[in-house]
N, C-alpha and C. Protein backbone atom coordinates (compact mmCIF):
# COMPACT_ATOMS: atom_id res chain seq x y z
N UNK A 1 22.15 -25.80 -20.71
CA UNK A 1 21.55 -24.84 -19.80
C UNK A 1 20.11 -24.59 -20.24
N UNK A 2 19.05 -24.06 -19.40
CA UNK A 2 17.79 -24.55 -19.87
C UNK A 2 17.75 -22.86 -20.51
N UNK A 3 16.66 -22.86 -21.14
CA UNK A 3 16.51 -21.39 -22.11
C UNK A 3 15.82 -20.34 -20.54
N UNK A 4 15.11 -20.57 -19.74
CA UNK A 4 14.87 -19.47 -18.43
C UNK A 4 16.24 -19.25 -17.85
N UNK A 5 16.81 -20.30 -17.81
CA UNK A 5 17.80 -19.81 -16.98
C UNK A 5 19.01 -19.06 -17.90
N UNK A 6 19.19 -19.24 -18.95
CA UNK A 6 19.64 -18.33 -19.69
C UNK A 6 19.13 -16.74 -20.49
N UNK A 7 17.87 -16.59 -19.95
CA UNK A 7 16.87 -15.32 -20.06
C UNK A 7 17.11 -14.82 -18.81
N UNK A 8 17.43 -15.47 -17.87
CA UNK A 8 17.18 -14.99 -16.45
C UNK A 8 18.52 -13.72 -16.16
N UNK A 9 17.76 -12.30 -15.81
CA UNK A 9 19.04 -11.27 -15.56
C UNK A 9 19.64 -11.84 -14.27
N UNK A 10 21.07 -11.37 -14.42
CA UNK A 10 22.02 -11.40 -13.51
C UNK A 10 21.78 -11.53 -12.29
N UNK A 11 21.89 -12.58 -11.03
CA UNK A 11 21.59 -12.41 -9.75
C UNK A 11 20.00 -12.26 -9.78
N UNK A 12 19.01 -13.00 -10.18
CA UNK A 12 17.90 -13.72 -10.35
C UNK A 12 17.62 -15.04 -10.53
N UNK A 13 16.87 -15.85 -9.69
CA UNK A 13 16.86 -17.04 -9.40
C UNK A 13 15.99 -17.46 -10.49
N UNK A 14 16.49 -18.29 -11.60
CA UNK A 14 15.90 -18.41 -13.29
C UNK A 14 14.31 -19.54 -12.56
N UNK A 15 14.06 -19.78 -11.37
CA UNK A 15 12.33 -20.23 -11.78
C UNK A 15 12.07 -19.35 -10.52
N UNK A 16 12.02 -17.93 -10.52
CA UNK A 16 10.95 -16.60 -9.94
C UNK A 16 11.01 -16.21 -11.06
N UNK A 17 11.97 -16.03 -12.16
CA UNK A 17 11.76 -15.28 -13.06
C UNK A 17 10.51 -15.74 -14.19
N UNK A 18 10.81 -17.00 -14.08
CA UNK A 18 9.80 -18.28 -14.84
C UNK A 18 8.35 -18.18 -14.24
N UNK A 19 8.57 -18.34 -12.90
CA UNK A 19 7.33 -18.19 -12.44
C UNK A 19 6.02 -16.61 -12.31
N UNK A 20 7.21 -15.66 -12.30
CA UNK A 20 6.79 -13.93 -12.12
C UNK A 20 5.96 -14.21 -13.90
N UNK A 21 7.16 -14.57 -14.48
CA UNK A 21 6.74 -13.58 -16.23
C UNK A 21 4.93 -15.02 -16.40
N UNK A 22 4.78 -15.87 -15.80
CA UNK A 22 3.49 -16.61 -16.07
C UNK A 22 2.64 -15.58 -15.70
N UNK A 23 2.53 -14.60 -15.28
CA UNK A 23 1.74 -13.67 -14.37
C UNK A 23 0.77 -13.06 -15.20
N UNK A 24 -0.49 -13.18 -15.49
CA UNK A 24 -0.88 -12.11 -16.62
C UNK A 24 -0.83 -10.86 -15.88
N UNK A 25 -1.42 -9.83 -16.81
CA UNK A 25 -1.10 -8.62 -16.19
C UNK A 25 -2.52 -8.29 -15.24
N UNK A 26 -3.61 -8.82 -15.19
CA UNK A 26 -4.39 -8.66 -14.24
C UNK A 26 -3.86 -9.29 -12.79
N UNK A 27 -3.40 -10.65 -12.93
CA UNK A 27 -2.41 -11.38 -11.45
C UNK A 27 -2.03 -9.96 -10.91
N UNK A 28 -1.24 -9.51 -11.70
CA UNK A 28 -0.20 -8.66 -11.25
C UNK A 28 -0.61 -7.74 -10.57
N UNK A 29 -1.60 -7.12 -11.03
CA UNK A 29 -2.22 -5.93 -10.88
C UNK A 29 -3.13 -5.85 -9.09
N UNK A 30 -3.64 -7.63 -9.58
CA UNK A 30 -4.09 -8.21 -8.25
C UNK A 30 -3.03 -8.38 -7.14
N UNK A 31 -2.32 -9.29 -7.37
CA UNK A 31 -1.27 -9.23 -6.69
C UNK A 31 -0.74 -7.76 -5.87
N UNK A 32 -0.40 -6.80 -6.90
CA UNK A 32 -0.21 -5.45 -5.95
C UNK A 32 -1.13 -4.97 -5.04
N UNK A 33 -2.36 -4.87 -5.56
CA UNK A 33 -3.33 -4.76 -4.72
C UNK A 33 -3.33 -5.41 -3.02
N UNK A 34 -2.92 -6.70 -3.24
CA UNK A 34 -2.55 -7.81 -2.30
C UNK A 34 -1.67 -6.82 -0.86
N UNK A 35 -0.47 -6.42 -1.82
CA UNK A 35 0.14 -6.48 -1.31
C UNK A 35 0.14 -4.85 -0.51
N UNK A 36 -1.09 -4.34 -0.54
CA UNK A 36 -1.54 -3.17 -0.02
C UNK A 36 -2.60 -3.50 0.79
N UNK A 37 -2.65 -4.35 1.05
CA UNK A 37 -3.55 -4.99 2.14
C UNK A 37 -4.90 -4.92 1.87
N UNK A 38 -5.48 -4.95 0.72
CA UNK A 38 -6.91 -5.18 0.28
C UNK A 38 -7.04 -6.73 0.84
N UNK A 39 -8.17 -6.56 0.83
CA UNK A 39 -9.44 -8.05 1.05
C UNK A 39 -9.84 -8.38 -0.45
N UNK A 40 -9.89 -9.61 -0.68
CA UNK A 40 -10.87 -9.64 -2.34
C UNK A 40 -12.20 -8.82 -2.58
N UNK A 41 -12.76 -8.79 -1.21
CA UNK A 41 -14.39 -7.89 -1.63
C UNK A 41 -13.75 -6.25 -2.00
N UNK A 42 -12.68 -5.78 -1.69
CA UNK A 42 -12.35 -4.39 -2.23
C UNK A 42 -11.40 -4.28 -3.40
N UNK A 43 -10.97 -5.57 -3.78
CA UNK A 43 -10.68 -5.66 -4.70
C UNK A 43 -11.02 -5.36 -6.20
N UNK A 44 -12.40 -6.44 -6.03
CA UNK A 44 -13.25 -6.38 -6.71
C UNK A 44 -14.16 -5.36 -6.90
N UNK A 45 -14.01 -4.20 -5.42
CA UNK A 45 -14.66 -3.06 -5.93
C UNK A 45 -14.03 -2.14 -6.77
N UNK A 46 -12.72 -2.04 -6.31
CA UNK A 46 -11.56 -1.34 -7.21
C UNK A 46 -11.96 -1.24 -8.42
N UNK A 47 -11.72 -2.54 -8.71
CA UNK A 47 -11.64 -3.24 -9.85
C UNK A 47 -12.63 -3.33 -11.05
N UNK A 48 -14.03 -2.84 -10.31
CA UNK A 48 -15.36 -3.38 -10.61
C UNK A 48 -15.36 -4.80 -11.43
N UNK A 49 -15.04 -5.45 -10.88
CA UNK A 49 -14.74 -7.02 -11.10
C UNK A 49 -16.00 -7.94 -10.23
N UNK A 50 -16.85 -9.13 -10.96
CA UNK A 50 -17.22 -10.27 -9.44
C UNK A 50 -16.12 -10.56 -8.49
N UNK A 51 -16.99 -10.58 -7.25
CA UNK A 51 -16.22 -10.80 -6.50
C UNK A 51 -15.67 -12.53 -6.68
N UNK A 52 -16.40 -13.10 -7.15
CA UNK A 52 -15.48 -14.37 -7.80
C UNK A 52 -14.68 -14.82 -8.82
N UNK A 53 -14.48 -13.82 -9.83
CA UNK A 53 -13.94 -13.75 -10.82
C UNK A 53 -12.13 -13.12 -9.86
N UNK A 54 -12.46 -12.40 -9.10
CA UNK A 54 -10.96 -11.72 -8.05
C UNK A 54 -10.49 -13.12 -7.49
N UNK A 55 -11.37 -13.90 -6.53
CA UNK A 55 -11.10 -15.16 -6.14
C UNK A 55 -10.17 -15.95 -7.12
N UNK A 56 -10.76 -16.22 -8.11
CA UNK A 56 -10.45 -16.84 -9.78
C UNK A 56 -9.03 -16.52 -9.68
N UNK A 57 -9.06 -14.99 -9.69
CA UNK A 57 -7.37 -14.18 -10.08
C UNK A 57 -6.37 -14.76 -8.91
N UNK A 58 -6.86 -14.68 -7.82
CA UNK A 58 -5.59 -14.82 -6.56
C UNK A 58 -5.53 -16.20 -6.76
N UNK A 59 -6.62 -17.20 -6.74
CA UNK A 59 -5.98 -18.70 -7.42
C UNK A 59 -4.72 -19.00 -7.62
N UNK A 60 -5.23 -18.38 -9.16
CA UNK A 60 -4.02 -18.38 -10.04
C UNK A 60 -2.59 -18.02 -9.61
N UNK A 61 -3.12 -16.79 -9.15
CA UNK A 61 -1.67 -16.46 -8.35
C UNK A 61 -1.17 -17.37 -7.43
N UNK A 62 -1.73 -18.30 -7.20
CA UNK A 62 -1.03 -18.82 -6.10
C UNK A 62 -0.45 -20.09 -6.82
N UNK A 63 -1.18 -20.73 -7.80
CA UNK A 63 -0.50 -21.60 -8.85
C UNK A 63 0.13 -21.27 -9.02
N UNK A 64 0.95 -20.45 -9.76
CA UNK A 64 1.51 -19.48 -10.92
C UNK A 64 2.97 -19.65 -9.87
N UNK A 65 2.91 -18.63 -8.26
CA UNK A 65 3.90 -18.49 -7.69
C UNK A 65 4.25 -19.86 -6.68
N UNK A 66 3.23 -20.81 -6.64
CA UNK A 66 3.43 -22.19 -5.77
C UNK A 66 3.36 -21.71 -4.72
N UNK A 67 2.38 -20.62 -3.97
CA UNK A 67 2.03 -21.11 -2.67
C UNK A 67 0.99 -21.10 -2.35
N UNK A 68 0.14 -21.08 -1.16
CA UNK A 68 -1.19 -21.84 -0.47
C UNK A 68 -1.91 -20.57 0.75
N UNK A 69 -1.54 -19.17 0.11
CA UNK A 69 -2.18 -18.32 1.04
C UNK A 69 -2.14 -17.22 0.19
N UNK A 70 -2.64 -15.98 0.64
CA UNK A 70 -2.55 -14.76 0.07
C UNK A 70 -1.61 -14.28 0.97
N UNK A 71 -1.49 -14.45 2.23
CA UNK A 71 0.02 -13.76 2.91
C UNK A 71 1.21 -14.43 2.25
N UNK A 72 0.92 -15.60 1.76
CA UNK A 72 2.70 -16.42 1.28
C UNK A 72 2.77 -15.36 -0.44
N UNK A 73 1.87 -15.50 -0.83
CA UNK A 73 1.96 -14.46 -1.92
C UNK A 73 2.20 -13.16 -1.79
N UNK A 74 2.06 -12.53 -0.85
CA UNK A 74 2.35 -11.02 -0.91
C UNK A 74 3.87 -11.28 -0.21
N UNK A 75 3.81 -12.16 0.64
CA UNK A 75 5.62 -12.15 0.87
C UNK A 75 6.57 -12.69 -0.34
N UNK A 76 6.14 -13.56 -1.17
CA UNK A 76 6.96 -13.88 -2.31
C UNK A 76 6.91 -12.71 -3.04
N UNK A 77 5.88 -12.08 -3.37
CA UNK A 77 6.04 -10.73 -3.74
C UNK A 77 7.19 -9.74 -3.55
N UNK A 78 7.08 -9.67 -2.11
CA UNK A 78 7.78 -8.32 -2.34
C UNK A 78 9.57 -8.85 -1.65
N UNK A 79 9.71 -10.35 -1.26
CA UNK A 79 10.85 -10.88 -1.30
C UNK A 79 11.61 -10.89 -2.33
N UNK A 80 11.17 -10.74 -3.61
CA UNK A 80 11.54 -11.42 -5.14
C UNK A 80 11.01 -10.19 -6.15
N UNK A 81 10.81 -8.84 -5.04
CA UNK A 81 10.96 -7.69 -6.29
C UNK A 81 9.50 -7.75 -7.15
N UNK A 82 8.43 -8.11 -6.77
CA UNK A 82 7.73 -8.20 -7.90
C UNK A 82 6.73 -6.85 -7.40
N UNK A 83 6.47 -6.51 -6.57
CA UNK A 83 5.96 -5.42 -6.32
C UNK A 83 6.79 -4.75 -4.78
N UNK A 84 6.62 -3.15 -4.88
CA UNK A 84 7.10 -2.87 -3.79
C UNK A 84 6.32 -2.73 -2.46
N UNK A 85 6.72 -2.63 -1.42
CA UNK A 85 5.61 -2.37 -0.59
C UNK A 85 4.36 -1.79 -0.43
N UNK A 86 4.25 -0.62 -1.38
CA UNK A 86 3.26 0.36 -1.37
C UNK A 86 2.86 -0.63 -2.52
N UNK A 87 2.81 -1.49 -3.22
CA UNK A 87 1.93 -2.30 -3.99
C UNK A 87 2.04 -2.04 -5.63
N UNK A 88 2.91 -1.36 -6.08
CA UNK A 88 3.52 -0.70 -6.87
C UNK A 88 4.12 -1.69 -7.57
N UNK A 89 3.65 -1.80 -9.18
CA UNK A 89 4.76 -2.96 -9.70
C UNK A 89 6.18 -2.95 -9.99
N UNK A 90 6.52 -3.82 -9.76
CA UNK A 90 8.41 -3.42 -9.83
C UNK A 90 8.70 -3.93 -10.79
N UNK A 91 8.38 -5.40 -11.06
CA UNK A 91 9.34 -6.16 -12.00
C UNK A 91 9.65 -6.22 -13.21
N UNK A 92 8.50 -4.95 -13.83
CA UNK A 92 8.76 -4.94 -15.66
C UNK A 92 9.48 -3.68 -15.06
N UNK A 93 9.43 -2.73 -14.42
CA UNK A 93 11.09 -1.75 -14.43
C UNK A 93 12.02 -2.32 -14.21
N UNK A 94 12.69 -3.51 -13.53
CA UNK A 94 13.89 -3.46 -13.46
C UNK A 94 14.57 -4.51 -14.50
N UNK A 95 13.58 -5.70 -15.16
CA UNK A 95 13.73 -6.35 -16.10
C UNK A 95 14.14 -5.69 -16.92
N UNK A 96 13.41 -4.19 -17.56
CA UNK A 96 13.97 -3.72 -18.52
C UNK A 96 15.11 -3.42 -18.74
């Protein structure tokens, strides 16, 4: 059995869990943001971040979770528990 899928809690699909925990905690942070319907330019104001350095971040995120949009990311998001609707991180509470 591979070692994720034996880390993986109960009734969790062991590569979201593989793929979520690659997340640094800025992704994440981005990611929620995402999923509150920011644009990268308010992101980055949030954030006081370049606005290409935010670009940089959602990238990743999209490596990280394997898909090819910022809408396929905010729906893998909040399909798979990683943030809640209001953009709120979920997945280090319920991991714990």
């Amino acid at each position: 059995m591979p070692v994720a899928a034996a880390e993986a809690p109960a009734g969790r699909d062991p590569s979201v869990e593989l793929r979520v925990r690659t997340l640094t905690p800025r992704e994440r942070e981005i990611l929620g943001l995402l999923t509150r319907g920011m644009g990268t330019r308010r992101i980055a104001q949030e954030l006081c971040l370049c606005y290409q350095t935010v670009r940089s971040h959602i990238y990743s995120v999209f490596v990280k979770l394997g898909v090819h949009s910022q809408l396929a990311a905010v729906r893998f998001a909040l399909e798979h528990g990683v943030v809640e609707a209001q953009g709120v991180l979920a997945w280090e509470r319920r991991s714990a």
